[in-house]
PDB file of N, CA and C in Angstrom:
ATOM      1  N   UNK A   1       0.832  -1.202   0.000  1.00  0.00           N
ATOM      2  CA  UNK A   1       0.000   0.000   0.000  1.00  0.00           C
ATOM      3  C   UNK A   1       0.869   1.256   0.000  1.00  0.00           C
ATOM      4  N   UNK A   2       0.340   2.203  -0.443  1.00  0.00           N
ATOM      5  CA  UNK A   2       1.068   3.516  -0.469  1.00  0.00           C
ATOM      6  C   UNK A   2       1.080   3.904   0.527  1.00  0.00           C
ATOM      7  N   UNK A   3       2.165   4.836   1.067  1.00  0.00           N
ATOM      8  CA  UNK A   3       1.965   5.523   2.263  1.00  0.00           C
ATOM      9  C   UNK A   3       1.000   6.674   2.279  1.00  0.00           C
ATOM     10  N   UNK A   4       0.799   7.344   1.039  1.00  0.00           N
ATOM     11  CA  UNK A   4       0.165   8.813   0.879  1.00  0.00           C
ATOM     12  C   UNK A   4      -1.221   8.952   0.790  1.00  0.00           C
ATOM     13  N   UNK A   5      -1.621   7.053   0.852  1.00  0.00           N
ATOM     14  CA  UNK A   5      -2.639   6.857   0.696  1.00  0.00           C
ATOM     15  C   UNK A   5      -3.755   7.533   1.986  1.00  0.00           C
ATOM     16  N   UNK A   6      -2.873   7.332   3.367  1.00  0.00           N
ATOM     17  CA  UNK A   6      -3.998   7.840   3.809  1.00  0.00           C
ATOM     18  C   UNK A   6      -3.901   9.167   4.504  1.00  0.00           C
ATOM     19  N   UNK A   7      -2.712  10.274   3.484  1.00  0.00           N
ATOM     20  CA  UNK A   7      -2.825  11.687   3.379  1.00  0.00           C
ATOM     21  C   UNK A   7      -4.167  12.081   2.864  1.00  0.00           C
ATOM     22  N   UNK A   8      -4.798  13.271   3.870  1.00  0.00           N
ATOM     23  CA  UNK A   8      -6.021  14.097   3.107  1.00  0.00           C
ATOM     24  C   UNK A   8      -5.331  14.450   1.987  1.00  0.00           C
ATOM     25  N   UNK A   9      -6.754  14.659   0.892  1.00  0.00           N
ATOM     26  CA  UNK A   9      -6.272  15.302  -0.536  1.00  0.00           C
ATOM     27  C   UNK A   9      -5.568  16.752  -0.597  1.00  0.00           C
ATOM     28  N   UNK A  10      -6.618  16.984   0.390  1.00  0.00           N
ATOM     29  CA  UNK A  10      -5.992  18.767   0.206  1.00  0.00           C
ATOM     30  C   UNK A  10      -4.286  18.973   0.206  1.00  0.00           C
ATOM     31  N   UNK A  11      -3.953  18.003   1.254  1.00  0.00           N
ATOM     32  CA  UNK A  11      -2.213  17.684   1.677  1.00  0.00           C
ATOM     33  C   UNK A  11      -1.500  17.819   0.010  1.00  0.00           C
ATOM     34  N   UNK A  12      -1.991  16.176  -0.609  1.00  0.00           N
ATOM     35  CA  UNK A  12      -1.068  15.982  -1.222  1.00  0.00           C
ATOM     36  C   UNK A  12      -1.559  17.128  -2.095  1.00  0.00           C
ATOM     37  N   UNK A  13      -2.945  17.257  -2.673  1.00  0.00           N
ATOM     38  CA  UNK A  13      -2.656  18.688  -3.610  1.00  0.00           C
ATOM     39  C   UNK A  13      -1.944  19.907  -3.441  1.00  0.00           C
ATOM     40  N   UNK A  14      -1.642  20.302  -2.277  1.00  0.00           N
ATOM     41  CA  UNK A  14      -0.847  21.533  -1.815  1.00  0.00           C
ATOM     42  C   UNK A  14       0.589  21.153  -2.218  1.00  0.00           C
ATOM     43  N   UNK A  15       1.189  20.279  -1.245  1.00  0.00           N
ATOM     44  CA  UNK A  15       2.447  19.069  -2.026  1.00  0.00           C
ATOM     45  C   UNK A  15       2.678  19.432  -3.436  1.00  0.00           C
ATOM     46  N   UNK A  16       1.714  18.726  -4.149  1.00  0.00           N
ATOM     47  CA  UNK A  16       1.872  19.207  -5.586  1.00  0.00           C
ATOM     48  C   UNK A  16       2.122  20.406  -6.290  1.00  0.00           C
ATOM     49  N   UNK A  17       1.485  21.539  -5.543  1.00  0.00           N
ATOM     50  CA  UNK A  17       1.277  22.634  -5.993  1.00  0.00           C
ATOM     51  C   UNK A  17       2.952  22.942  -6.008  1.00  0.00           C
ATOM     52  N   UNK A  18       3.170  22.596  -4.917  1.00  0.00           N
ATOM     53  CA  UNK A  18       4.069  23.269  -4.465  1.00  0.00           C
ATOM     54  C   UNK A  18       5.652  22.677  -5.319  1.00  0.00           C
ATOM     55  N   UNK A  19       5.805  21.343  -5.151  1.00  0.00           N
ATOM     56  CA  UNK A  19       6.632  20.943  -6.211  1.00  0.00           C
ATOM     57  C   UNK A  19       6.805  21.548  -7.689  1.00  0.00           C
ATOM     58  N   UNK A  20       5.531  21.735  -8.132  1.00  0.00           N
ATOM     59  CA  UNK A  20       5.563  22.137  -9.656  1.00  0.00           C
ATOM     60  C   UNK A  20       6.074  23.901  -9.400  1.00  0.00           C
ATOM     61  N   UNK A  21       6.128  24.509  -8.826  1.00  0.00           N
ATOM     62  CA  UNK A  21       6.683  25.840  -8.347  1.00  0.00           C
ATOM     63  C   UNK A  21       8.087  25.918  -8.103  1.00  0.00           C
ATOM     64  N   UNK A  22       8.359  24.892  -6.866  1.00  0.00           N
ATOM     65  CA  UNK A  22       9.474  24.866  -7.072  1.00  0.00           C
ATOM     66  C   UNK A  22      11.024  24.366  -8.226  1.00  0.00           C
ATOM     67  N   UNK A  23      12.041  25.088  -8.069  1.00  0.00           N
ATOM     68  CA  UNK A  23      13.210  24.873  -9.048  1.00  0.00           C
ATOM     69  C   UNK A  23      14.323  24.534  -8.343  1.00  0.00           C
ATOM     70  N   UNK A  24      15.088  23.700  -8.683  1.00  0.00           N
ATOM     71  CA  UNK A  24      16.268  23.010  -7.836  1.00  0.00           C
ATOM     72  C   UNK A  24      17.385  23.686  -8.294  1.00  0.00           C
ATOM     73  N   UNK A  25      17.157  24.462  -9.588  1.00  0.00           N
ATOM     74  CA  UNK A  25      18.354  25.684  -9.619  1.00  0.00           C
ATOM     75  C   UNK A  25      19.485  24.629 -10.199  1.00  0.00           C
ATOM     76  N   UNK A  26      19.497  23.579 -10.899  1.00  0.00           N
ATOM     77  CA  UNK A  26      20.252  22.713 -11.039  1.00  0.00           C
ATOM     78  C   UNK A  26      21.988  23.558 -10.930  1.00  0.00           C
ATOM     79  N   UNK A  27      21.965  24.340 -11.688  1.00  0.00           N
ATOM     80  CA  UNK A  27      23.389  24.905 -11.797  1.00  0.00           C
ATOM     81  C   UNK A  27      23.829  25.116 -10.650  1.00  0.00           C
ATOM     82  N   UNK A  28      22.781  25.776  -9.592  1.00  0.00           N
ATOM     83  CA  UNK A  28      24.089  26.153  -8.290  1.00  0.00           C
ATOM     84  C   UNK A  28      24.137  24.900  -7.814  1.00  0.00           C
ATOM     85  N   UNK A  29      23.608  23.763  -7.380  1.00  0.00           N
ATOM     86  CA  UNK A  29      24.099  22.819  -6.798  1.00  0.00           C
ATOM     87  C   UNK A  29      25.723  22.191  -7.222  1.00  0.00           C
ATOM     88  N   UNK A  30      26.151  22.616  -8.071  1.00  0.00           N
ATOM     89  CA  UNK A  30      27.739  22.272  -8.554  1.00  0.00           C
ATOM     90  C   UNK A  30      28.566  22.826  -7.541  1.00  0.00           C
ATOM     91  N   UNK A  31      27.744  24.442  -6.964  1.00  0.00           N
ATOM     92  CA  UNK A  31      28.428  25.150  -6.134  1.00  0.00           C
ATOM     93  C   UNK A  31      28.668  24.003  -4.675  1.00  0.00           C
ATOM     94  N   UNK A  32      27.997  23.624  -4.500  1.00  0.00           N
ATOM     95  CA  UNK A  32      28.263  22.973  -2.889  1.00  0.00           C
ATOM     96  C   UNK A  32      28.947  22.130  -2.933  1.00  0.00           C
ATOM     97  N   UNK A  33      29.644  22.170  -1.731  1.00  0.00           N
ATOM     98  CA  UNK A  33      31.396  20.908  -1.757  1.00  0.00           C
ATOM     99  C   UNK A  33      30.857  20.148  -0.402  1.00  0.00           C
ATOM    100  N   UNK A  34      29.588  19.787   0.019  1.00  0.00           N
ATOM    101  CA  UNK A  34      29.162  18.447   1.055  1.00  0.00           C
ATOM    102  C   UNK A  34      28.854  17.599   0.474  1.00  0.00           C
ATOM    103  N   UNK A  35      29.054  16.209   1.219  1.00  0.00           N
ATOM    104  CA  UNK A  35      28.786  15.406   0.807  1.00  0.00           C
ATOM    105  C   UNK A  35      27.242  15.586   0.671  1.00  0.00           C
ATOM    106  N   UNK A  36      26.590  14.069   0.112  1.00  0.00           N
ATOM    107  CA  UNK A  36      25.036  13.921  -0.466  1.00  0.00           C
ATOM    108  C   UNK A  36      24.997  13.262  -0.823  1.00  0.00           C
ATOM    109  N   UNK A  37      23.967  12.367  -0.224  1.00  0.00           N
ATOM    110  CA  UNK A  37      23.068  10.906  -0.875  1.00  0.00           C
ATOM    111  C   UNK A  37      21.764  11.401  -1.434  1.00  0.00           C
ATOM    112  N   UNK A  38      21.742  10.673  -2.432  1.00  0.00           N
ATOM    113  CA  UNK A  38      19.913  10.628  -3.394  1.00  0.00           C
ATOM    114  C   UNK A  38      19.794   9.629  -3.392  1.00  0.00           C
ATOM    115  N   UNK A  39      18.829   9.343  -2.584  1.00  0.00           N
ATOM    116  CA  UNK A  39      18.270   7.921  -2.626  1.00  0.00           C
ATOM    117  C   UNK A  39      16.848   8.244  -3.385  1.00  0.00           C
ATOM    118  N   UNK A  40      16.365   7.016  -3.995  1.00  0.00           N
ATOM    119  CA  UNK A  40      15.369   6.990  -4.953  1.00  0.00           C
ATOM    120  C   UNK A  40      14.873   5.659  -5.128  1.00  0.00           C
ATOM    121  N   UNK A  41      13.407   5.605  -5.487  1.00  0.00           N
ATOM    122  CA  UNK A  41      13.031   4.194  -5.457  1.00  0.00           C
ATOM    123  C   UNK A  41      12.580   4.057  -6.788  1.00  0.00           C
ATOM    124  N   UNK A  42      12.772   2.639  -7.288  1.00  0.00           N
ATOM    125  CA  UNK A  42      12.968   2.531  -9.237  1.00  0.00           C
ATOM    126  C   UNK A  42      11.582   2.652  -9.474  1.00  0.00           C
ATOM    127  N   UNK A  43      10.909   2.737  -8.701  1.00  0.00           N
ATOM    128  CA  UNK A  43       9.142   3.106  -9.333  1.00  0.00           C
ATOM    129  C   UNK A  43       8.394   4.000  -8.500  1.00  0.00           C
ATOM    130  N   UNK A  44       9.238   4.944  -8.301  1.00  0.00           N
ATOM    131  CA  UNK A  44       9.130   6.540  -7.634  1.00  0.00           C
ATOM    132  C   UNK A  44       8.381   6.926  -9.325  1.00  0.00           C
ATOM    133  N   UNK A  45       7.222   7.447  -8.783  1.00  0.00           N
ATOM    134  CA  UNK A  45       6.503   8.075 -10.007  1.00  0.00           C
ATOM    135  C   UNK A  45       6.356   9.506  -9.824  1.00  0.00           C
ATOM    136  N   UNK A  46       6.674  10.264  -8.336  1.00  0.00           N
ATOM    137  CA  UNK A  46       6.976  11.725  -8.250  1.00  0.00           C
ATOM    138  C   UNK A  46       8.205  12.136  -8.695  1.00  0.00           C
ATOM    139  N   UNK A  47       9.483  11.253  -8.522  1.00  0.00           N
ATOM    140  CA  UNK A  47      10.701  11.738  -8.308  1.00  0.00           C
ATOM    141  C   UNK A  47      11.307  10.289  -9.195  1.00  0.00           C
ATOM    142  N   UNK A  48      10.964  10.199 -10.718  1.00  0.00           N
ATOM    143  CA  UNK A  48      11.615   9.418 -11.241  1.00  0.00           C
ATOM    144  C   UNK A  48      13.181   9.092 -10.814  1.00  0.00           C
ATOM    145  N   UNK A  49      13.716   8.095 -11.537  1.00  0.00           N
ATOM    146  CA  UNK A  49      15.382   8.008 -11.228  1.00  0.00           C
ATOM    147  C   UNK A  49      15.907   8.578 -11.874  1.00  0.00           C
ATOM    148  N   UNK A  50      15.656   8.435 -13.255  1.00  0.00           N
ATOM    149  CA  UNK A  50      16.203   9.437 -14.129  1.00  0.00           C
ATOM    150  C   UNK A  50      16.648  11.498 -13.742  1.00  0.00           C
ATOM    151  N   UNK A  51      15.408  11.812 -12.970  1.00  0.00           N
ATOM    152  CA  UNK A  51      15.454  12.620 -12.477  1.00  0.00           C
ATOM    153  C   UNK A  51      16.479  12.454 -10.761  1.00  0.00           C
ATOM    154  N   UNK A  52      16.875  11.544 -10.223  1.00  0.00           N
ATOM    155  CA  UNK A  52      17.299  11.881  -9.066  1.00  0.00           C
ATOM    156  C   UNK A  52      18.496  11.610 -10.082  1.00  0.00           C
ATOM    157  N   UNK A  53      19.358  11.109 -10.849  1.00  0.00           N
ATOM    158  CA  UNK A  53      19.989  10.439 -11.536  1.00  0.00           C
ATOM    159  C   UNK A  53      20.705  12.036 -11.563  1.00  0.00           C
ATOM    160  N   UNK A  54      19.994  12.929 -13.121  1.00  0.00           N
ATOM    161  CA  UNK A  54      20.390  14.325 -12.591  1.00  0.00           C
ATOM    162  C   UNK A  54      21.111  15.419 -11.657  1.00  0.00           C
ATOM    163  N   UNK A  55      19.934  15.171 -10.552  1.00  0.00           N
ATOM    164  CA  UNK A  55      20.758  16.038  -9.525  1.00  0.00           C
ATOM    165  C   UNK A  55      22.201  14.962  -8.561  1.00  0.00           C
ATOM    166  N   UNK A  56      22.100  13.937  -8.677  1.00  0.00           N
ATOM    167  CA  UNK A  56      23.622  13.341  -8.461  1.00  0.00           C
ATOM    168  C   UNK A  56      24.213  13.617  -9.156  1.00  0.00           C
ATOM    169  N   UNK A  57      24.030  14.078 -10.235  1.00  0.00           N
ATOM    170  CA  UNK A  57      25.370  14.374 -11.657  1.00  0.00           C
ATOM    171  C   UNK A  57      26.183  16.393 -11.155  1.00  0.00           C
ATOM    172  N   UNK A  58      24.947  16.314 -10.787  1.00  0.00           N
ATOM    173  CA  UNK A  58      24.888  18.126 -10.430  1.00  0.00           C
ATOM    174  C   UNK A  58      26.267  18.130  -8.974  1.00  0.00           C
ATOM    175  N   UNK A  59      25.516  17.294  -8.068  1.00  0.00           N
ATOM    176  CA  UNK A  59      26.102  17.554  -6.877  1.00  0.00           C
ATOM    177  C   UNK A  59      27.470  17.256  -6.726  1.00  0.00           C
ATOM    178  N   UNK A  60      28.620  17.644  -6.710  1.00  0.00           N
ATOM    179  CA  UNK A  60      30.283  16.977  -6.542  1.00  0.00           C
ATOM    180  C   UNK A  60      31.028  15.669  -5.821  1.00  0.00           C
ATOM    181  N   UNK A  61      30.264  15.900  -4.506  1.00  0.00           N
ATOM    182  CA  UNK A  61      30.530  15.046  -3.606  1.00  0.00           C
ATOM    183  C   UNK A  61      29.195  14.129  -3.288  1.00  0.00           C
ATOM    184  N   UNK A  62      28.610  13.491  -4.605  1.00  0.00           N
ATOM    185  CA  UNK A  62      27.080  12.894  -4.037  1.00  0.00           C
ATOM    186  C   UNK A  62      27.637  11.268  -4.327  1.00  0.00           C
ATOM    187  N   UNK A  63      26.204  10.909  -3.887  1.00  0.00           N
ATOM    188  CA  UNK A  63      26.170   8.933  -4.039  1.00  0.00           C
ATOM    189  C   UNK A  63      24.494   9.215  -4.343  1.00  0.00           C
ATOM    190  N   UNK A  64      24.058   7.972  -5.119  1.00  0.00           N
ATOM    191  CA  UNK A  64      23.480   8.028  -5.162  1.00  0.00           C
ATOM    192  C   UNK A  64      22.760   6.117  -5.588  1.00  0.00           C
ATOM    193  N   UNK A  65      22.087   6.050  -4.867  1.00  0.00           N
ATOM    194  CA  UNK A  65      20.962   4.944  -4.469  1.00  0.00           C
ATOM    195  C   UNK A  65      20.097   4.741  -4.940  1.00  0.00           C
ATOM    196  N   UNK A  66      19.586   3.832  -6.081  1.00  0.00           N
ATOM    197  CA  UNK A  66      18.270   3.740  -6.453  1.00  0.00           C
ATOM    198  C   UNK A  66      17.819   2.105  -5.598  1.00  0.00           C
ATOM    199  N   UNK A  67      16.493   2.592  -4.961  1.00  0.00           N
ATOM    200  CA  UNK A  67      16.457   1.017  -4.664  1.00  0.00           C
ATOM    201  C   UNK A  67      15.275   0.366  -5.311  1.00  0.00           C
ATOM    202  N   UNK A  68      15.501  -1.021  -5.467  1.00  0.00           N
ATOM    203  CA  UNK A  68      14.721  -1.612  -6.033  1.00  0.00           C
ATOM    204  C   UNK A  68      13.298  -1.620  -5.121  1.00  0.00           C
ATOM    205  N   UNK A  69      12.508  -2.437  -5.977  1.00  0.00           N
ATOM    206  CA  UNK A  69      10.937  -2.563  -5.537  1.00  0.00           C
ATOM    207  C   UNK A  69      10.595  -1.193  -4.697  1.00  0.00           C
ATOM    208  N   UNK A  70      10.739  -0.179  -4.654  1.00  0.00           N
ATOM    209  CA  UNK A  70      10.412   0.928  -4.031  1.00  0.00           C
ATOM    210  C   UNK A  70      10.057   2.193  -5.073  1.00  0.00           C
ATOM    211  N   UNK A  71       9.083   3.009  -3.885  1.00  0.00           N
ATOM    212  CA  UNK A  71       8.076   3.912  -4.804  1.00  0.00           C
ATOM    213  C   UNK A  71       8.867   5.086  -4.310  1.00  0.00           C
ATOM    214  N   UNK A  72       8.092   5.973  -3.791  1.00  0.00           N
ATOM    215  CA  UNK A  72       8.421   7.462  -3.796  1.00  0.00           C
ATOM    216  C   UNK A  72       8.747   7.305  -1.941  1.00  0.00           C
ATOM    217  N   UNK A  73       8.154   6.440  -1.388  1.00  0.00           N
ATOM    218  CA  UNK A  73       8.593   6.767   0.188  1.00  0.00           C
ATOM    219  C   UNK A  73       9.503   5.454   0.906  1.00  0.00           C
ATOM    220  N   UNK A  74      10.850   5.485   0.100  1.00  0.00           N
ATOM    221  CA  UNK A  74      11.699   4.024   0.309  1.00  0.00           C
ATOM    222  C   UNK A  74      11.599   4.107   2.113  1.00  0.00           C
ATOM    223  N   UNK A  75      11.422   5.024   2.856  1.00  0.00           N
ATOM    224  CA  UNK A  75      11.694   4.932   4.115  1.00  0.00           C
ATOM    225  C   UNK A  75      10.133   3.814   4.443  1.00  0.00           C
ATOM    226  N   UNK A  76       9.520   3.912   4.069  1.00  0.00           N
ATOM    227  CA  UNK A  76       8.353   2.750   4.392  1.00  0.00           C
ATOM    228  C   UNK A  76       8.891   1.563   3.669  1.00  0.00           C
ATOM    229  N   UNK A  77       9.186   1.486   2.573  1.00  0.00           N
ATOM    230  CA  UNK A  77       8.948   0.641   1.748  1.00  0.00           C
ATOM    231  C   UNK A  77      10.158  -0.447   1.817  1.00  0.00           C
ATOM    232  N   UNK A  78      11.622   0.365   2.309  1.00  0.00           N
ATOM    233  CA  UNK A  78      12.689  -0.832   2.393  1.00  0.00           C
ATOM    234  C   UNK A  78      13.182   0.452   3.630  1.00  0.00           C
ATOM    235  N   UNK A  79      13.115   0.241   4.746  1.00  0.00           N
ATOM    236  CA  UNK A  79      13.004   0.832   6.125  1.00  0.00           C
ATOM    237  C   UNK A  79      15.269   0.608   6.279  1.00  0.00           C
ATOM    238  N   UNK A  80      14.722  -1.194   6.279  1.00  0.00           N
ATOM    239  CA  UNK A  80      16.070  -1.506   6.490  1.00  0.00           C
ATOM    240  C   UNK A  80      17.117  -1.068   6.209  1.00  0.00           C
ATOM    241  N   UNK A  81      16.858  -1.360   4.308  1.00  0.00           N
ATOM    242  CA  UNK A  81      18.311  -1.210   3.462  1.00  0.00           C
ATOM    243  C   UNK A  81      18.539   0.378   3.497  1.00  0.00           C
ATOM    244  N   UNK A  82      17.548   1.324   4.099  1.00  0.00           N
ATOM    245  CA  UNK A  82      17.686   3.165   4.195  1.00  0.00           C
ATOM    246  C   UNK A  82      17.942   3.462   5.207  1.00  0.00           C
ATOM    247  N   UNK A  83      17.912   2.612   5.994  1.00  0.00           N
ATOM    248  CA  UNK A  83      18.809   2.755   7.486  1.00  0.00           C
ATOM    249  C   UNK A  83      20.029   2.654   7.507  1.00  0.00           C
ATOM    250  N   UNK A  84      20.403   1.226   6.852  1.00  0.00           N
ATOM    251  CA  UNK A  84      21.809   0.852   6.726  1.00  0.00           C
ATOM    252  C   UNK A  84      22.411   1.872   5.920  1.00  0.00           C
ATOM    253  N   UNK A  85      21.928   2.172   4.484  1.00  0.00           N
ATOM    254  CA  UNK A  85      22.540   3.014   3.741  1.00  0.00           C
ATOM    255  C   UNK A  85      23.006   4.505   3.916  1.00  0.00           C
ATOM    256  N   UNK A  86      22.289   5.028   4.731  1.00  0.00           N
ATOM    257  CA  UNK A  86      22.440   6.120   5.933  1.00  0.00           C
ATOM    258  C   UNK A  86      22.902   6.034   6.598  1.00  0.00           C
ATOM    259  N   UNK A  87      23.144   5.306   7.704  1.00  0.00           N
ATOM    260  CA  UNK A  87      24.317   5.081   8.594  1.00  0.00           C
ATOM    261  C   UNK A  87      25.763   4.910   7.846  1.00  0.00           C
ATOM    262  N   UNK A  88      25.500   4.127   7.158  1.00  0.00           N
ATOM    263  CA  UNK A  88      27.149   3.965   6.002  1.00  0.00           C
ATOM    264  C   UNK A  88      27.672   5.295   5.744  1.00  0.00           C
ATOM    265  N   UNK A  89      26.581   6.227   5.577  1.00  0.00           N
ATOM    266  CA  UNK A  89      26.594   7.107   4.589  1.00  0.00           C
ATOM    267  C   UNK A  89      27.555   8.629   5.784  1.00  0.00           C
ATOM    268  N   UNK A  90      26.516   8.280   6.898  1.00  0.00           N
ATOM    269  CA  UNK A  90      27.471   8.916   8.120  1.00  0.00           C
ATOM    270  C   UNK A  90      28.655   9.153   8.135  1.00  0.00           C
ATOM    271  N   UNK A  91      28.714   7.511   8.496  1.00  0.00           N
ATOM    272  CA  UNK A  91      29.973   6.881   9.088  1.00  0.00           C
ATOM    273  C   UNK A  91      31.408   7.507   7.948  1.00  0.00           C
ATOM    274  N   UNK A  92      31.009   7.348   6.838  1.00  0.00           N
ATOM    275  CA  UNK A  92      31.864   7.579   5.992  1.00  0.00           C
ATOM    276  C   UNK A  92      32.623   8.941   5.952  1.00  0.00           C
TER     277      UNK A  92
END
């Protein structure tokens, strides 16, 4: 089941609104020298991979994670392997 499923509409429509407004400015992100993980799930239908794919290319110091069988909220969906991969990601 989805997680957003049992967001009121009004939520995710505002959400929406608000995504399509916003701009990630792709160019300045080259500017920042921190590290950065993009994690992404291969059947994320808000935040394709292709699109997180992108802003890892943008960022200098990024990693980036697509995980399998996962949608747009991998923290529900593979809890585990986004724990571990985050902690790694710390630690490092």
């Amino acid at each position: 089941p989805l997680a957003f499923a049992l967001w009121p509409l009004s939520l995710i429509y505002a959400a929406l609104i608000a995504l399509r407004r916003h701009s990630y400015r792709l160019g300045l992100l080259r500017t920042h020298r921190v590290p950065a993980l993009v994690v992404v799930g291969d059947r994320d239908v808000f935040v394709p991979a292709d699109q997180a794919l992108k802003l890892h290319r943008q960022l200098p110091d990024s990693r980036l994670l697509i995980v399998p069988d996962s949608g747009h909220v991998v923290t529900v969906t593979q809890p585990a392997l986004f724990n571990q991969v985050h902690l790694d990601f710390l630690r490092a």
